[in-house]
N, C-alpha and C. Protein backbone atom coordinates (compact mmCIF):
# COMPACT_ATOMS: atom_id res chain seq x y z
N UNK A 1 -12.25 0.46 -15.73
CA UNK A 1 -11.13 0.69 -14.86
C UNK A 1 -11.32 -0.14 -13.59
N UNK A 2 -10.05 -1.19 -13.05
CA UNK A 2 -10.09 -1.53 -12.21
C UNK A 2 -10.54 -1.06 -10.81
N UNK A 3 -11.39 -1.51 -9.60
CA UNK A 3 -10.84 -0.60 -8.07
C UNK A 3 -9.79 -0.34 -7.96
N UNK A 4 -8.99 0.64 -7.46
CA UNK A 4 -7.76 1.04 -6.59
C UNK A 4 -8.20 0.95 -5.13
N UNK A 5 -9.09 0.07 -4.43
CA UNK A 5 -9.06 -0.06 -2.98
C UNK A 5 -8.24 -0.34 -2.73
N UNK A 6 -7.93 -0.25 -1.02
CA UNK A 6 -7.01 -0.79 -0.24
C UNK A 6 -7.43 -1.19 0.45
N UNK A 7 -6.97 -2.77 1.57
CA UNK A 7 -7.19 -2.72 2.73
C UNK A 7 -6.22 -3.02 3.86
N UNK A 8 -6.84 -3.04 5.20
CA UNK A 8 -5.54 -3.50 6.20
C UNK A 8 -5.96 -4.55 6.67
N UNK A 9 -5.31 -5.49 7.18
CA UNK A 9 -5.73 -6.65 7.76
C UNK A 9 -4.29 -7.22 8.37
N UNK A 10 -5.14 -7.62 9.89
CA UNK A 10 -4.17 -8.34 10.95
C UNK A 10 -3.01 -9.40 10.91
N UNK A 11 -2.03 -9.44 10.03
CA UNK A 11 -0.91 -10.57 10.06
C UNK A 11 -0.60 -11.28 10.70
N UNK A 12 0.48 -12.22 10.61
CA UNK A 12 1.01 -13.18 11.85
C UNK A 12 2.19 -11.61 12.45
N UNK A 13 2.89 -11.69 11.73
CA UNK A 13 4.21 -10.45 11.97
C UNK A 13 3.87 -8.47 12.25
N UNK A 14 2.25 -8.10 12.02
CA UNK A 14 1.45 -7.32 12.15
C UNK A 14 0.96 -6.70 11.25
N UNK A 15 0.60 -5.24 10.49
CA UNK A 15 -0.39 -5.03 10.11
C UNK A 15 0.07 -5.26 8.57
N UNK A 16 -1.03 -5.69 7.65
CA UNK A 16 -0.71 -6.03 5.61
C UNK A 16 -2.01 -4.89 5.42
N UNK A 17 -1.08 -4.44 3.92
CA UNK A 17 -2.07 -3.77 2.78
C UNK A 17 -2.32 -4.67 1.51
N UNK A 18 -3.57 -4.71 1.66
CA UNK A 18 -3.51 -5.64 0.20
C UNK A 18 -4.56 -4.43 -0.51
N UNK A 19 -4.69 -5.35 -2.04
CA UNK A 19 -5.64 -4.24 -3.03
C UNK A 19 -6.63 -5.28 -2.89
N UNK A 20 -7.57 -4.24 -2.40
CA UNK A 20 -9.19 -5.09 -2.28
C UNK A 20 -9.39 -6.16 -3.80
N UNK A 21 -9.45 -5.76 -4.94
CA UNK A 21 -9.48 -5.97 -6.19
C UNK A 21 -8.71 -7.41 -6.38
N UNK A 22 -7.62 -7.59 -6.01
CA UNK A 22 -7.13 -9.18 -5.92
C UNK A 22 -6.91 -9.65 -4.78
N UNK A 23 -6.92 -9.07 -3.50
CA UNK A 23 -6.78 -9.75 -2.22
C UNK A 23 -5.53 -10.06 -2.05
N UNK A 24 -4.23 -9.73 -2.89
CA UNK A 24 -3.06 -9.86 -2.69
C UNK A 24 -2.16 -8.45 -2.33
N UNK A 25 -1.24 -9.02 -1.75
CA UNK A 25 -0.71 -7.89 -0.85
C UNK A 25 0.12 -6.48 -1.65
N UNK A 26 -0.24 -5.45 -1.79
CA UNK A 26 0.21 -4.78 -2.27
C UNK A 26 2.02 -4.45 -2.35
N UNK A 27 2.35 -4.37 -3.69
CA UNK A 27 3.81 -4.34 -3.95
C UNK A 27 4.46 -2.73 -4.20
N UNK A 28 5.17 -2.13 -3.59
CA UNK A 28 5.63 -1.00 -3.44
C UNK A 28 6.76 -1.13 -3.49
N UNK A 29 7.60 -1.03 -4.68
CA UNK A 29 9.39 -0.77 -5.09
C UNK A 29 9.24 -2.19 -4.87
N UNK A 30 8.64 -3.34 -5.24
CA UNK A 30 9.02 -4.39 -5.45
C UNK A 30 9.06 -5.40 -4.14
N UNK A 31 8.54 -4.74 -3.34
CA UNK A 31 8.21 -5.19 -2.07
C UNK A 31 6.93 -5.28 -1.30
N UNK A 32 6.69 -6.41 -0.58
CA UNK A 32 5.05 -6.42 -0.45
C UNK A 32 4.99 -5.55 0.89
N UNK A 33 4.17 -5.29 0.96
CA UNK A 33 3.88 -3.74 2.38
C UNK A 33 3.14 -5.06 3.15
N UNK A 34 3.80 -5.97 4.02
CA UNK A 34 3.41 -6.62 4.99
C UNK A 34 4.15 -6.77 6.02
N UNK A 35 3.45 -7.02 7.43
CA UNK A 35 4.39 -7.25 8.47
C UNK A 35 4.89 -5.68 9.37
N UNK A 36 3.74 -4.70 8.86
CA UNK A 36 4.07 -3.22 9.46
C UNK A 36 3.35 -2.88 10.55
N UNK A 37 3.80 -1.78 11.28
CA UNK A 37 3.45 -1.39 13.10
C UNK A 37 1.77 -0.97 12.05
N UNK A 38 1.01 -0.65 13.17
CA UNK A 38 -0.65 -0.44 12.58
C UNK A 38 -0.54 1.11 12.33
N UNK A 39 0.46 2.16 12.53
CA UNK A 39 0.22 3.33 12.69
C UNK A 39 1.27 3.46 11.58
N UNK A 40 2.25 2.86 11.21
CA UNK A 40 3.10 3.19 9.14
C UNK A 40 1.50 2.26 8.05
N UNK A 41 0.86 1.47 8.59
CA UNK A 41 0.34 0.66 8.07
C UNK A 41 -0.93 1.98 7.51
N UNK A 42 -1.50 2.04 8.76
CA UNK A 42 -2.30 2.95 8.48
C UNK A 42 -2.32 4.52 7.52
N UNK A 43 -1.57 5.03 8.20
CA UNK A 43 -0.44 6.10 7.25
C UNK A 43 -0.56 5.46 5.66
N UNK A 44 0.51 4.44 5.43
CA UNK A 44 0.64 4.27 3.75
C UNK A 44 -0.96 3.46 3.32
N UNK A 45 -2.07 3.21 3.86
CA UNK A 45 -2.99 2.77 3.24
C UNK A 45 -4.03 4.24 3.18
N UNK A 46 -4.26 5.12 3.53
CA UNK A 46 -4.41 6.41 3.68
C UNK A 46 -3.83 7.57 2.21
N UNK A 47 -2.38 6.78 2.35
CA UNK A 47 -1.46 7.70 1.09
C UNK A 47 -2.09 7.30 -0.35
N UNK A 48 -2.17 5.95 0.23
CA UNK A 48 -2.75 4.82 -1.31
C UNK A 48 -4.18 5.02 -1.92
N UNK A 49 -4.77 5.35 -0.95
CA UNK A 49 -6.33 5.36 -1.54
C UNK A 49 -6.89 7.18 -1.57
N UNK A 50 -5.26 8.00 -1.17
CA UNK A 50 -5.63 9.38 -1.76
C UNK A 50 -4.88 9.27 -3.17
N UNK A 51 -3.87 8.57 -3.13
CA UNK A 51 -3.19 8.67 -4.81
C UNK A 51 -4.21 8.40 -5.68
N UNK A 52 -4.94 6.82 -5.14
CA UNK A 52 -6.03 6.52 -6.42
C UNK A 52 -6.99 7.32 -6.81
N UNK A 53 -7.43 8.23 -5.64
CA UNK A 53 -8.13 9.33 -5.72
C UNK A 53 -7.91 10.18 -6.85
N UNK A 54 -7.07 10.69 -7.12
CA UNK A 54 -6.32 11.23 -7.45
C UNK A 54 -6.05 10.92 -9.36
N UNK A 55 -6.26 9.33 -8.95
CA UNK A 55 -5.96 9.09 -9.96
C UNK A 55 -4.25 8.27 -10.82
N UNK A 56 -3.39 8.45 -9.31
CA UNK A 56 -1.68 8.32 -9.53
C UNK A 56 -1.86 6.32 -10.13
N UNK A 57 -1.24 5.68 -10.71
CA UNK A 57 -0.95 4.34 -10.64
C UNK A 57 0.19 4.03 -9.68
N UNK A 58 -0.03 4.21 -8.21
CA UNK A 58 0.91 3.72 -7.03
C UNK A 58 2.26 2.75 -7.49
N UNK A 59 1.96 1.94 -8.24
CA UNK A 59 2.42 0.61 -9.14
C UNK A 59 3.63 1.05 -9.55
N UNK A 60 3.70 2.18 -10.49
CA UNK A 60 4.84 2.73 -10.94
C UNK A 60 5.54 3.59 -10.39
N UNK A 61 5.14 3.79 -8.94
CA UNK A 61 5.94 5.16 -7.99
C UNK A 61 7.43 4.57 -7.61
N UNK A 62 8.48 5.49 -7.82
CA UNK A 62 9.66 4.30 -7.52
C UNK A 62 10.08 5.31 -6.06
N UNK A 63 10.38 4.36 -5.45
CA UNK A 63 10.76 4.85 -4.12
C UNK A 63 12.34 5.30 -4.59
N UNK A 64 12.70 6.46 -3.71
CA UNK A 64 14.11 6.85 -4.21
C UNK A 64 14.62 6.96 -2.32
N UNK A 65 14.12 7.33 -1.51
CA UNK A 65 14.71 7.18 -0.41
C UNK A 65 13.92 5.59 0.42
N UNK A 66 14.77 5.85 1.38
CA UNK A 66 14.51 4.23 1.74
C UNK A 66 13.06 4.22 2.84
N UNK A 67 12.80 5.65 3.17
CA UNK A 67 11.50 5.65 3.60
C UNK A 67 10.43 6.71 3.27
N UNK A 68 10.91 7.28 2.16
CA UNK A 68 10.35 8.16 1.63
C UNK A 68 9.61 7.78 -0.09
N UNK A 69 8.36 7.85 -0.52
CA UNK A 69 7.72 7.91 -1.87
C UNK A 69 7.65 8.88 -2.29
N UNK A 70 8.34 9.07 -3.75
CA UNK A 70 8.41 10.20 -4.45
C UNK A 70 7.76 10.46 -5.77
């Protein structure tokens, strides 16, 4: 089984989540989670590495509200 890490790291536009495992920026509803304030950044990299915990595949979570994961 792959890592499910996460990490955060400093952008030009501000804070990115990427998956430690490819170093590319993590995709959520088809969108890369880059360019966020450090405190949503922090928050959804927190959510991400309790899902993997957990065990969830983040990958297939479909967002149904526009700021809400369901």
């Amino acid at each position: 089984m792959p890592s499910r890490g996460y990490a955060l790291r400093k952008g030009r536009q501000g804070w990115d989540i990427y998956a430690e495992h490819t170093g590319k920026p993590v995709l959520l509803n088809g969108r890369e989670q880059t360019g966020l304030s450090r405190r949503v950044a922090v928050q959804l990299v927190t959510l991400l590495k309790r899902l993997a915990l957990a065990g969830a595949d983040v990958t297939d979570l479909p967002v149904k509200g526009r700021y809400t994961i369901h």
